[in-house]
Protein backbone atom coordinates (compact mmCIF):
# COMPACT_ATOMS: atom_id res chain seq x y z
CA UNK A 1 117.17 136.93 104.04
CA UNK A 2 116.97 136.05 100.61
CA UNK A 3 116.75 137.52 97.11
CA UNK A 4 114.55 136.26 94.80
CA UNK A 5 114.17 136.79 91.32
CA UNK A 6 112.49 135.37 88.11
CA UNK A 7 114.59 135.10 85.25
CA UNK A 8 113.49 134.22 81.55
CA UNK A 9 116.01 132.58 79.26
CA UNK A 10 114.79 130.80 76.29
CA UNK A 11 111.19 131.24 77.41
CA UNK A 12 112.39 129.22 81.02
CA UNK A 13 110.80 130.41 84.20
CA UNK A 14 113.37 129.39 86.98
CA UNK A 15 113.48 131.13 90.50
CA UNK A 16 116.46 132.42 92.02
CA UNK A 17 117.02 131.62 95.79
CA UNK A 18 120.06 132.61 97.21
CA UNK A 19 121.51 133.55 100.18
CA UNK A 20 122.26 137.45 101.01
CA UNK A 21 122.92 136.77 104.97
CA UNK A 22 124.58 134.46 107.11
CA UNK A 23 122.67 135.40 109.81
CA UNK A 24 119.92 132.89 108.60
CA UNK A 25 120.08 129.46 107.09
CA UNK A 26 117.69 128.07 104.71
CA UNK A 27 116.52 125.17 106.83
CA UNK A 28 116.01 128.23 108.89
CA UNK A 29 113.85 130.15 106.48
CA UNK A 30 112.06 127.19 105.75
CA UNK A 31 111.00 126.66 109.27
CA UNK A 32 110.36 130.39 109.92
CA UNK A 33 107.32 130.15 107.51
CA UNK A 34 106.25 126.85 108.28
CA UNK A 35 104.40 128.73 111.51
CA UNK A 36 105.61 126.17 113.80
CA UNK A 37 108.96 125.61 114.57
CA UNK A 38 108.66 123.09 116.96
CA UNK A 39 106.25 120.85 115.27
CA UNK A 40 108.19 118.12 113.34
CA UNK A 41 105.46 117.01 111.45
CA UNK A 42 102.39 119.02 109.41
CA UNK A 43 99.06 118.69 108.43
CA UNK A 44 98.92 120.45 104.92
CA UNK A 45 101.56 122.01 102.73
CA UNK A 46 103.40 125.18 104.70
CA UNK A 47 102.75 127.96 102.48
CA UNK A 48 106.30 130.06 101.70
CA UNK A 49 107.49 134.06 101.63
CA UNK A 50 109.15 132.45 98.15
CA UNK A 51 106.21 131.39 96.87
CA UNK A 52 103.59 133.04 95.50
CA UNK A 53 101.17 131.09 93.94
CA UNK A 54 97.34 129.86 95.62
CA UNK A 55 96.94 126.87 95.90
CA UNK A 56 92.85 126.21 95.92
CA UNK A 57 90.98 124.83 98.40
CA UNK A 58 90.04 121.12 98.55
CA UNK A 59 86.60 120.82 97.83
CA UNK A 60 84.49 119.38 94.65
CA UNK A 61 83.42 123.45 94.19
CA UNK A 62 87.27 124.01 93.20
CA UNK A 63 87.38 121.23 90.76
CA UNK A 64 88.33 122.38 87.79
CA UNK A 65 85.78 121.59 84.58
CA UNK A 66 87.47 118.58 82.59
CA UNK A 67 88.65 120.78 79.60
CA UNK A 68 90.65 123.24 82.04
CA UNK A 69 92.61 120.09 84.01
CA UNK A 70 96.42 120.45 83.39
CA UNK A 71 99.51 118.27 84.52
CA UNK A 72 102.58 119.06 86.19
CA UNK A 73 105.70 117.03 86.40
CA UNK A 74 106.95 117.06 90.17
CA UNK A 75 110.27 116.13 90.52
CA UNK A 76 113.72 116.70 92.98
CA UNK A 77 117.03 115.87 92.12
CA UNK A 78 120.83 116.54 92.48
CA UNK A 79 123.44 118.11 90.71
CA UNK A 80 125.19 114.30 89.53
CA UNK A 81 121.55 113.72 88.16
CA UNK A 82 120.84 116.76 85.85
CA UNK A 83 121.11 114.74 82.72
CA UNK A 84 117.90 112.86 83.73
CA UNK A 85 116.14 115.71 83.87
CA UNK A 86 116.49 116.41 79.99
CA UNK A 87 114.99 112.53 79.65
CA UNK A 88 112.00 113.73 81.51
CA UNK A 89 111.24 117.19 79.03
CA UNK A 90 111.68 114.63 76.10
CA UNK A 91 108.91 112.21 77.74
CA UNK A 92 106.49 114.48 79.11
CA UNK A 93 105.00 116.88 77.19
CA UNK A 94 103.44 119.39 79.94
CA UNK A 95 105.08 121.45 82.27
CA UNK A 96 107.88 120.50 84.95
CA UNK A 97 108.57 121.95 88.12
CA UNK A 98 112.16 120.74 89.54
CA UNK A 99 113.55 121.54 92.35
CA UNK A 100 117.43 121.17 92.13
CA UNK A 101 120.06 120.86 95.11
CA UNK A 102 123.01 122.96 93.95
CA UNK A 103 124.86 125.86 94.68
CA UNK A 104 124.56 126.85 90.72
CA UNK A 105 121.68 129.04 89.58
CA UNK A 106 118.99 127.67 87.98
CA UNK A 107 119.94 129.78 84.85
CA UNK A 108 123.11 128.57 85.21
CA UNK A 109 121.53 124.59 85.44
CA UNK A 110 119.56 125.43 82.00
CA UNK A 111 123.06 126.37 80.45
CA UNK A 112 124.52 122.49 81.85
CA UNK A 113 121.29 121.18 80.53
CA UNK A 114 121.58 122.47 76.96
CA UNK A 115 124.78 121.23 76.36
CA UNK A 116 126.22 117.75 76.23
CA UNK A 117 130.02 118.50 76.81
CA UNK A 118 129.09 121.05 79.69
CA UNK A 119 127.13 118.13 81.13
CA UNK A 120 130.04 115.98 80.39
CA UNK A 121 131.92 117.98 82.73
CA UNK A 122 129.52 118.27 85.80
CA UNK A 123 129.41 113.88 85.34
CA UNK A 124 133.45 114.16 85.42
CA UNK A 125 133.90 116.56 88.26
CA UNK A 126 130.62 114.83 90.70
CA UNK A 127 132.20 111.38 89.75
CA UNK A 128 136.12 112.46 91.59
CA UNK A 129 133.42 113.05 95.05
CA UNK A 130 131.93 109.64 94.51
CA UNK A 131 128.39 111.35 93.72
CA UNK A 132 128.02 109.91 89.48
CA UNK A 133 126.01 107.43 88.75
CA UNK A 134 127.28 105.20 86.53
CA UNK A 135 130.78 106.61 86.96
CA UNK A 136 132.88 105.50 84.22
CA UNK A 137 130.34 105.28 81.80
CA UNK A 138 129.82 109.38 81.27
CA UNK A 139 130.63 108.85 77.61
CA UNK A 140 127.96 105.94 76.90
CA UNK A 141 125.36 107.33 78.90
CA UNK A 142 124.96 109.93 77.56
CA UNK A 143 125.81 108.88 73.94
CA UNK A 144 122.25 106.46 74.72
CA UNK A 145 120.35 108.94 76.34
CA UNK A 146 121.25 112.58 76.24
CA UNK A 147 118.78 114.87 73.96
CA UNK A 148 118.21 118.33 73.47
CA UNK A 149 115.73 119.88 75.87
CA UNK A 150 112.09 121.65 75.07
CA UNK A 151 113.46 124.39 77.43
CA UNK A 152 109.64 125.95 77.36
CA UNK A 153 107.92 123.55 79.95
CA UNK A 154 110.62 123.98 82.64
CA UNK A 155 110.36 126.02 86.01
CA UNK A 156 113.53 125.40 88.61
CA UNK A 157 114.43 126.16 92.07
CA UNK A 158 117.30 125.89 93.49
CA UNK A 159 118.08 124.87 97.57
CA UNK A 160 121.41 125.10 98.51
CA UNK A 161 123.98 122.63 99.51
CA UNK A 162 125.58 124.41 102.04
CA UNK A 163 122.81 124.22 104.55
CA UNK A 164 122.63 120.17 104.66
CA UNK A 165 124.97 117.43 105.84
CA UNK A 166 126.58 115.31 103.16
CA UNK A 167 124.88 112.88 103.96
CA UNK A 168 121.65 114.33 104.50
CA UNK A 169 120.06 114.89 101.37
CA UNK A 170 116.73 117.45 101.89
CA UNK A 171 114.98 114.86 99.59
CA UNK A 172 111.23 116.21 101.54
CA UNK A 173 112.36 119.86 101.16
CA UNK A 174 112.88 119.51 97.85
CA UNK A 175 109.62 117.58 96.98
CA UNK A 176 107.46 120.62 98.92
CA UNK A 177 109.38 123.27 96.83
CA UNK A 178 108.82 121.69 93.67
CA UNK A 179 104.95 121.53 94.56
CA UNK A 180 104.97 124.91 95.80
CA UNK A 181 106.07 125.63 92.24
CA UNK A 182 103.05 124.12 90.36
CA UNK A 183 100.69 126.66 88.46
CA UNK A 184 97.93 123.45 87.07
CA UNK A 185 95.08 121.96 88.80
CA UNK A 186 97.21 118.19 89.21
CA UNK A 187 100.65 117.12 89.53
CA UNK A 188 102.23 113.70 88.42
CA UNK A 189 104.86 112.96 91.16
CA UNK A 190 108.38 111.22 90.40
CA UNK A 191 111.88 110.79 91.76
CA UNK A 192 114.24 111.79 88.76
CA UNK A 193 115.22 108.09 88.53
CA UNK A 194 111.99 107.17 87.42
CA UNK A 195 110.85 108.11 83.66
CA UNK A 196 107.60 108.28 82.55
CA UNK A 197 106.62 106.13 79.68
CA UNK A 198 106.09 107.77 76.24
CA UNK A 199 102.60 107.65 76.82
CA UNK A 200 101.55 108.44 80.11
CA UNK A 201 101.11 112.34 80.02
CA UNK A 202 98.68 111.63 76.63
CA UNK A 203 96.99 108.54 79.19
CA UNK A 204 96.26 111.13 81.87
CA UNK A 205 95.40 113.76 79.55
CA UNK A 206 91.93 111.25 77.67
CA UNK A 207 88.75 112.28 79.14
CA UNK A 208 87.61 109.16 80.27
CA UNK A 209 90.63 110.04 82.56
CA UNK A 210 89.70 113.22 83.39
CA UNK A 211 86.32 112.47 84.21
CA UNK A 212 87.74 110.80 87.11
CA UNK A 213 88.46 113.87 89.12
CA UNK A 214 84.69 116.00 88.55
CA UNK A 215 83.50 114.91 91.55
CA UNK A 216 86.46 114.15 94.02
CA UNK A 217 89.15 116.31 94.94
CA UNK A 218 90.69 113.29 96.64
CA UNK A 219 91.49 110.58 93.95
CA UNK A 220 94.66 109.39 93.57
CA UNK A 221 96.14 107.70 90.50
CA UNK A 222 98.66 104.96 91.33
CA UNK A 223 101.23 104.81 88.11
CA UNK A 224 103.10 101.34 88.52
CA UNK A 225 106.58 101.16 88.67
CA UNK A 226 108.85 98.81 86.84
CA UNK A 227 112.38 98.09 86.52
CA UNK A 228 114.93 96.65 83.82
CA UNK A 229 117.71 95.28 85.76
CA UNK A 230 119.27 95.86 89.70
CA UNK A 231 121.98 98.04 89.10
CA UNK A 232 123.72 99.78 86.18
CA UNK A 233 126.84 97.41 86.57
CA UNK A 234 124.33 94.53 85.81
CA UNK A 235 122.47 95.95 82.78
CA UNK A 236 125.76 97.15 81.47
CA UNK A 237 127.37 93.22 81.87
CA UNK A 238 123.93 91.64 80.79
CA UNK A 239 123.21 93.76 77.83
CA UNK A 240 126.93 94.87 76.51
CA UNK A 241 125.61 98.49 77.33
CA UNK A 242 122.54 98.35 74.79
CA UNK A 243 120.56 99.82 77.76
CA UNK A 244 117.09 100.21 76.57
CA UNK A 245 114.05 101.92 77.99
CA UNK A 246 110.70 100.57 77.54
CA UNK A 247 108.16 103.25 75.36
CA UNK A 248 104.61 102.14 76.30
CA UNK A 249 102.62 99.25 77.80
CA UNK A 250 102.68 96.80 74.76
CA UNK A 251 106.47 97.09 75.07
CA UNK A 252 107.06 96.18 78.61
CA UNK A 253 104.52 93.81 79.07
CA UNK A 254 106.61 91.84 75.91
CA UNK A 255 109.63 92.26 78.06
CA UNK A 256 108.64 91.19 80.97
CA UNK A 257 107.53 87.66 79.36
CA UNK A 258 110.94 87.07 77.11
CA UNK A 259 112.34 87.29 80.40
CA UNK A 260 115.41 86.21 78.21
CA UNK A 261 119.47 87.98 78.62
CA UNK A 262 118.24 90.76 76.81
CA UNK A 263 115.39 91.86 79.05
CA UNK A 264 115.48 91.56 82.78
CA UNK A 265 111.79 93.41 83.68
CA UNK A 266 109.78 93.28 86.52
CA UNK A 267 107.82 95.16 89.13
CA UNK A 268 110.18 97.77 90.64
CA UNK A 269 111.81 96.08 93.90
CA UNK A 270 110.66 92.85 94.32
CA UNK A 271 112.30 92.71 97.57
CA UNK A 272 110.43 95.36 99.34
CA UNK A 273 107.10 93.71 99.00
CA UNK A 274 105.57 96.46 101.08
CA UNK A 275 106.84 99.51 98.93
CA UNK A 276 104.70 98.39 95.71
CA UNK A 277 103.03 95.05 96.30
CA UNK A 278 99.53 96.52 96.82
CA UNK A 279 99.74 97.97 93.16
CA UNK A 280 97.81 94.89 90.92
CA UNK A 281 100.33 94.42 88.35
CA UNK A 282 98.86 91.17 86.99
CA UNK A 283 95.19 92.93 87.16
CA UNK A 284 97.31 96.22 85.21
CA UNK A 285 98.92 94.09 82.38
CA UNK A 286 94.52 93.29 81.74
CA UNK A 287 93.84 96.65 82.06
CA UNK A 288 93.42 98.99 78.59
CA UNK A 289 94.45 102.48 78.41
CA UNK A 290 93.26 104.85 80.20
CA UNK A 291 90.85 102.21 82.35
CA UNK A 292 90.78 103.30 85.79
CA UNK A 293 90.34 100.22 88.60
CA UNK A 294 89.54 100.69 92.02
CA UNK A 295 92.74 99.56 94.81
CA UNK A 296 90.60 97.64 97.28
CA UNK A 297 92.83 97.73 100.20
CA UNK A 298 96.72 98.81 101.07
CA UNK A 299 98.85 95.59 102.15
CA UNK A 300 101.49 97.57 104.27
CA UNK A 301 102.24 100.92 105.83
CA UNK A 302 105.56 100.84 103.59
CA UNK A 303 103.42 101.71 100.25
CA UNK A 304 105.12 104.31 98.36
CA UNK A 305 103.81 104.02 94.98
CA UNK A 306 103.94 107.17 92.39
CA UNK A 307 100.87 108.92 91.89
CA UNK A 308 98.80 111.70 89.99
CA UNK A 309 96.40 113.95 92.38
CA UNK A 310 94.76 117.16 92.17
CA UNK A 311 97.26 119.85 94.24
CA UNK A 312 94.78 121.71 96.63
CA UNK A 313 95.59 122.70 100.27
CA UNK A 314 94.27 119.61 102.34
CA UNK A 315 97.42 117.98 100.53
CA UNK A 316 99.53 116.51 103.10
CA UNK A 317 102.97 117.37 102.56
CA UNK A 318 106.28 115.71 102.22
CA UNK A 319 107.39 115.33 105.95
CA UNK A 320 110.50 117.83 105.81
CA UNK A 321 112.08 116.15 109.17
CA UNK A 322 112.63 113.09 106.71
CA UNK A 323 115.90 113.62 105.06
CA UNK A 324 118.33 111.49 103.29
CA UNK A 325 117.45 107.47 102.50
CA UNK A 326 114.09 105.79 104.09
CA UNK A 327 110.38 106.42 104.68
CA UNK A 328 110.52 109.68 103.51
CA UNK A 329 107.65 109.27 101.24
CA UNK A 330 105.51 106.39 102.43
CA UNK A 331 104.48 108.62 105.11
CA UNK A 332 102.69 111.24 102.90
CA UNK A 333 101.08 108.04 101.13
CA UNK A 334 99.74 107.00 104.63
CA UNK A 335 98.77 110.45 105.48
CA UNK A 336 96.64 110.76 102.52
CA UNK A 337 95.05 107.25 102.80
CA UNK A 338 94.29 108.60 106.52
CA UNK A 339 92.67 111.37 105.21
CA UNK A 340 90.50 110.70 102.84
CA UNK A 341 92.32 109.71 99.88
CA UNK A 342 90.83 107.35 97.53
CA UNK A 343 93.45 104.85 95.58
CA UNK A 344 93.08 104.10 92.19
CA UNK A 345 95.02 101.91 89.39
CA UNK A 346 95.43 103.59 85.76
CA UNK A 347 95.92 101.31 82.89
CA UNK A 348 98.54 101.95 80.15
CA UNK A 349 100.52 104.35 81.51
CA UNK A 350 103.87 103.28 83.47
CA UNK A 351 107.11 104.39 85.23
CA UNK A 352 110.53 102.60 84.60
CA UNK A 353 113.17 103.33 87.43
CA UNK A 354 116.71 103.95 85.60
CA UNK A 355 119.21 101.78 87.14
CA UNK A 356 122.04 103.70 88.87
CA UNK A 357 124.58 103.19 92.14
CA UNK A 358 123.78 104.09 95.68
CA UNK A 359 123.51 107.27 96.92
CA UNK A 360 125.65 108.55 99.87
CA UNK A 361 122.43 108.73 101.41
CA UNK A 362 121.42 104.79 101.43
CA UNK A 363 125.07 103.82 101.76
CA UNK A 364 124.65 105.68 105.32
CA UNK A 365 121.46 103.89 105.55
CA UNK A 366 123.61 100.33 105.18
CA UNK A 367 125.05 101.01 108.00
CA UNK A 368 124.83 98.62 111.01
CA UNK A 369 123.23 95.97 108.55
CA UNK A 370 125.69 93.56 108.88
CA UNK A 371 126.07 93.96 112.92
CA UNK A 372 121.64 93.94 112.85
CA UNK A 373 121.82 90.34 110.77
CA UNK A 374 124.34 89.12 113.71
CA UNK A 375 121.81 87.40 116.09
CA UNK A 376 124.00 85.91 119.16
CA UNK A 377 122.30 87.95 121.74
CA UNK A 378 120.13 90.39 122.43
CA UNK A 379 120.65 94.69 121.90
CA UNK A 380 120.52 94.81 125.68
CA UNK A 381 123.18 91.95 126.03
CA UNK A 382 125.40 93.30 123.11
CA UNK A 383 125.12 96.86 124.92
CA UNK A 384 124.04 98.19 121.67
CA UNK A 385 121.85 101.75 120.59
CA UNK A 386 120.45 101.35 117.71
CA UNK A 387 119.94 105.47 117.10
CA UNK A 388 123.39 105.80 116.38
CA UNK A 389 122.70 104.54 113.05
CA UNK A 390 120.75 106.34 110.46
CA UNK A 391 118.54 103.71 110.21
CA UNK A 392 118.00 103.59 113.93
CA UNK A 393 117.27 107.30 114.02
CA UNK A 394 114.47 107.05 110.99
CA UNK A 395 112.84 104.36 112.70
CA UNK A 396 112.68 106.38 115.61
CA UNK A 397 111.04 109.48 113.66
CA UNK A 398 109.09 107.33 111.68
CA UNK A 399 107.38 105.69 115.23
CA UNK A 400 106.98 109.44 116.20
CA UNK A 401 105.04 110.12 113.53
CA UNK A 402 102.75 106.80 113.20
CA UNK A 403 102.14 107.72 116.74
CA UNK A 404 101.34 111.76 115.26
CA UNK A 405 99.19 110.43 112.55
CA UNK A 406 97.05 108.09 114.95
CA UNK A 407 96.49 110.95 117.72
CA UNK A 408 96.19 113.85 115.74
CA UNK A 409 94.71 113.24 112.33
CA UNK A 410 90.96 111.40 112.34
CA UNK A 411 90.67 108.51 110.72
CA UNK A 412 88.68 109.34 107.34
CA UNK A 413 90.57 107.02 105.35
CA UNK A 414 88.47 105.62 102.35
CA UNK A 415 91.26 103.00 100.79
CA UNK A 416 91.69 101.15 104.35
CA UNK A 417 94.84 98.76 105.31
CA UNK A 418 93.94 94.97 104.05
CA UNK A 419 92.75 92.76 107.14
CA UNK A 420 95.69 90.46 106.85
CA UNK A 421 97.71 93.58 105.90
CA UNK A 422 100.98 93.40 107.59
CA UNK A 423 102.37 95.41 110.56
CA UNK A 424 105.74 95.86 109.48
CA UNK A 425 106.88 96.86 113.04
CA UNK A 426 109.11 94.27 113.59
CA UNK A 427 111.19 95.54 110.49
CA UNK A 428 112.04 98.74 113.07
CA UNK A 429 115.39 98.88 114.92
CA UNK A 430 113.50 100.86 117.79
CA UNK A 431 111.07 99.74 119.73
């Protein structure tokens, strides 16, 4: 039910998906070659009609000699984030696979990309549905940030937005399709709001690195994640709109001790201590380039750090079930740990989340906050179901799947939870 092309413009390979029937959605499509529509949750990667590329087996005979390693950019994003996506081809210097949520084509997305006005005009038209970040600063954004593209390195798919709720964002859909799309032997995953530093790609790319994978298909690369300020609004009232960037490690590590009005660095949401506080950052400011450092244990199930891993078919996926704000990627981080993934820390190289407003997505997620924080009796007493909130309902997948995980995939984990690591249960708004 769909047609599917390859176009070339400006030396850019970008597949066409569109649909040719109404007969069929593309949730449906999806699921069709999945193999098992009434499985929510997945062991490996579903292979796709759409997708033609092999991805090797997992085993130390597939792994590729050091001089033939390659890196891909993985990334997903939305139309009212496009412009990062010219940030990222000016930072990384390998190839990107993207895979786009728009009703555009993706030769059509290369056109918006290549010019500044016509990007202009997508921020002015997403910011009337409340979807721009940043809003009414189209004009300085960009000003700051906007270059021209090195349209060579860029593959993009496009899933439509007709097929998904508003609110729903297919943020898991889109990470498998953008994997799908990777022709090298690793990947370097990252949302779109978070930019690689200037150096990272040449980090990954030194042998010492390299040497890392010979021998096991099943190291992971933790890339810590940083932050300048909370929200745009703040950077924008704290620095006058001189919103910088950091470049490399020497740069944010002087940041992060002026701790002064002009700099307002540190480790990328403090407040969820369970999303990156196993990552060492004191131990990682120590660290030189390129030095690779053993993560002895995992303090919490909510770890969702960004990582760099070789792509062969034992990869757990993205959990596709998981769509819009929450847990949608800490569960392929626990998967892997379950299954054999071993953690590692790389010095030098960094990721800097670009500050931006909230997403339809985690505004739904707010929802039922402030009722939650109101503790005069108890859910039972106050008559109230907690899975008529988003939140309530991702809890209630997420306990599905810890439940999957622990039943159906052995225990071969190699980078184990800490022993004082916590629970995190009682954070759930199901039981």
């Amino acid at each position: 039910k769909f047609q599917n092309n390859t176009i070339e413009f400006n030396n850019i390979r970008g597949r066409i998906i569109s649909i040719v029937d109404d007969e069929k959605t593309a949730r449906d499509v999806i699921s069709d070659t999945d193999g098992a529509i009434n499985h929510k949750f997945h062991h490996k990667l579903q292979r796709s009609q759409n997708h033609n590329l092999q991805i090797p087996a997992c085993s130390s005979d597939s792994l590729p000699s050091s001089s033939k390693i390659r890196y891909t950019l993985v990334t997903q994003l939305s139309e009212d984030r496009l412009w990062m996506l010219s940030q990222h081809c000016n930072l990384w210097d390998g190839p990107i696979s993207a895979a786009v949520q728009s009703d555009l084509s993706p030769l059509s997305l290369i056109e918006i990309l290549e010019s500044e006005e016509l990007l202009r005009l997508l921020f002015e038209k997403e910011s009337l549905t409340g979807h721009f970040d940043g809003r009414s600063h189209v004009s300085e954004i960009l000003k700051l940030f906007y270059k021209a593209m090195k349209v060579n390195q860029l593959t993009i798919e496009t899933l439509s937005k007709r097929d998904f709720k508003d609110n729903e964002y297919p943020v898991n859909v889109l990470r498998n399709i953008a994997l799908r799309n990777v022709a090298t032997s690793h990947v370097m995953y990252v949302d779109i709001d978070f930019w690689p530093s200037d150096t990272l790609y040449h980090i990954l790319n030194l042998p010492s690195v390299k040497k890392q994978w010979k021998n096991d298909s099943k190291t992971v690369l933790v890339i810590p994640s940083f932050q300048i300020c909370w929200s745009i609004e703040a950077c924008i009232e704290e620095n006058d709109f001189k919103l910088q960037m950091p470049h490399n490690a020497d740069e944010i590590i002087s940041w992060m001790k002026q701790k002064n009005d002009e700099h307002h660095v540190s480790v990328f949401d403090p407040s969820n201590r369970g999303g990156h506080g196993s990552t060492p950052y004191g131990m990682w400011i120590k660290m030189r380039e390129g030095e690779i450092m053993d993560l002895k244990c995992i303090k919490s199930n909510r770890y969702e750090p960004y990582m760099a891993f070789h792509l062969c078919d034992d990869i757990p996926p993205f959990q596709e079930c998981f769509k819009g704000y929450g847990k949608n990627k800490m569960t392929q981080v626990m998967h892997m740990r379950r299954t054999g993934y071993k953690f590692k820390v790389l010095g030098g190289g960094f990721i800097t989340h670009f500050p931006h407003d909230e997403s339809k997505s985690r505004l739904l997620w707010n929802e039922g906050q402030d009722i939650r924080d109101n503790e005069n009796g108890s859910d039972e007493e106050r008559n109230i179901d907690w899975t008529t909130y988003k939140r309530g309902q991702v809890d209630q997948l997420f306990a599905e799947f810890k439940k999957w995980i622990e039943n159906e995939v052995p225990d071969n984990s190699r980078t184990k939870l800490c022993s004082d690591a916590a629970t995190d249960d009682f954070r759930l708004w199901v039981n």
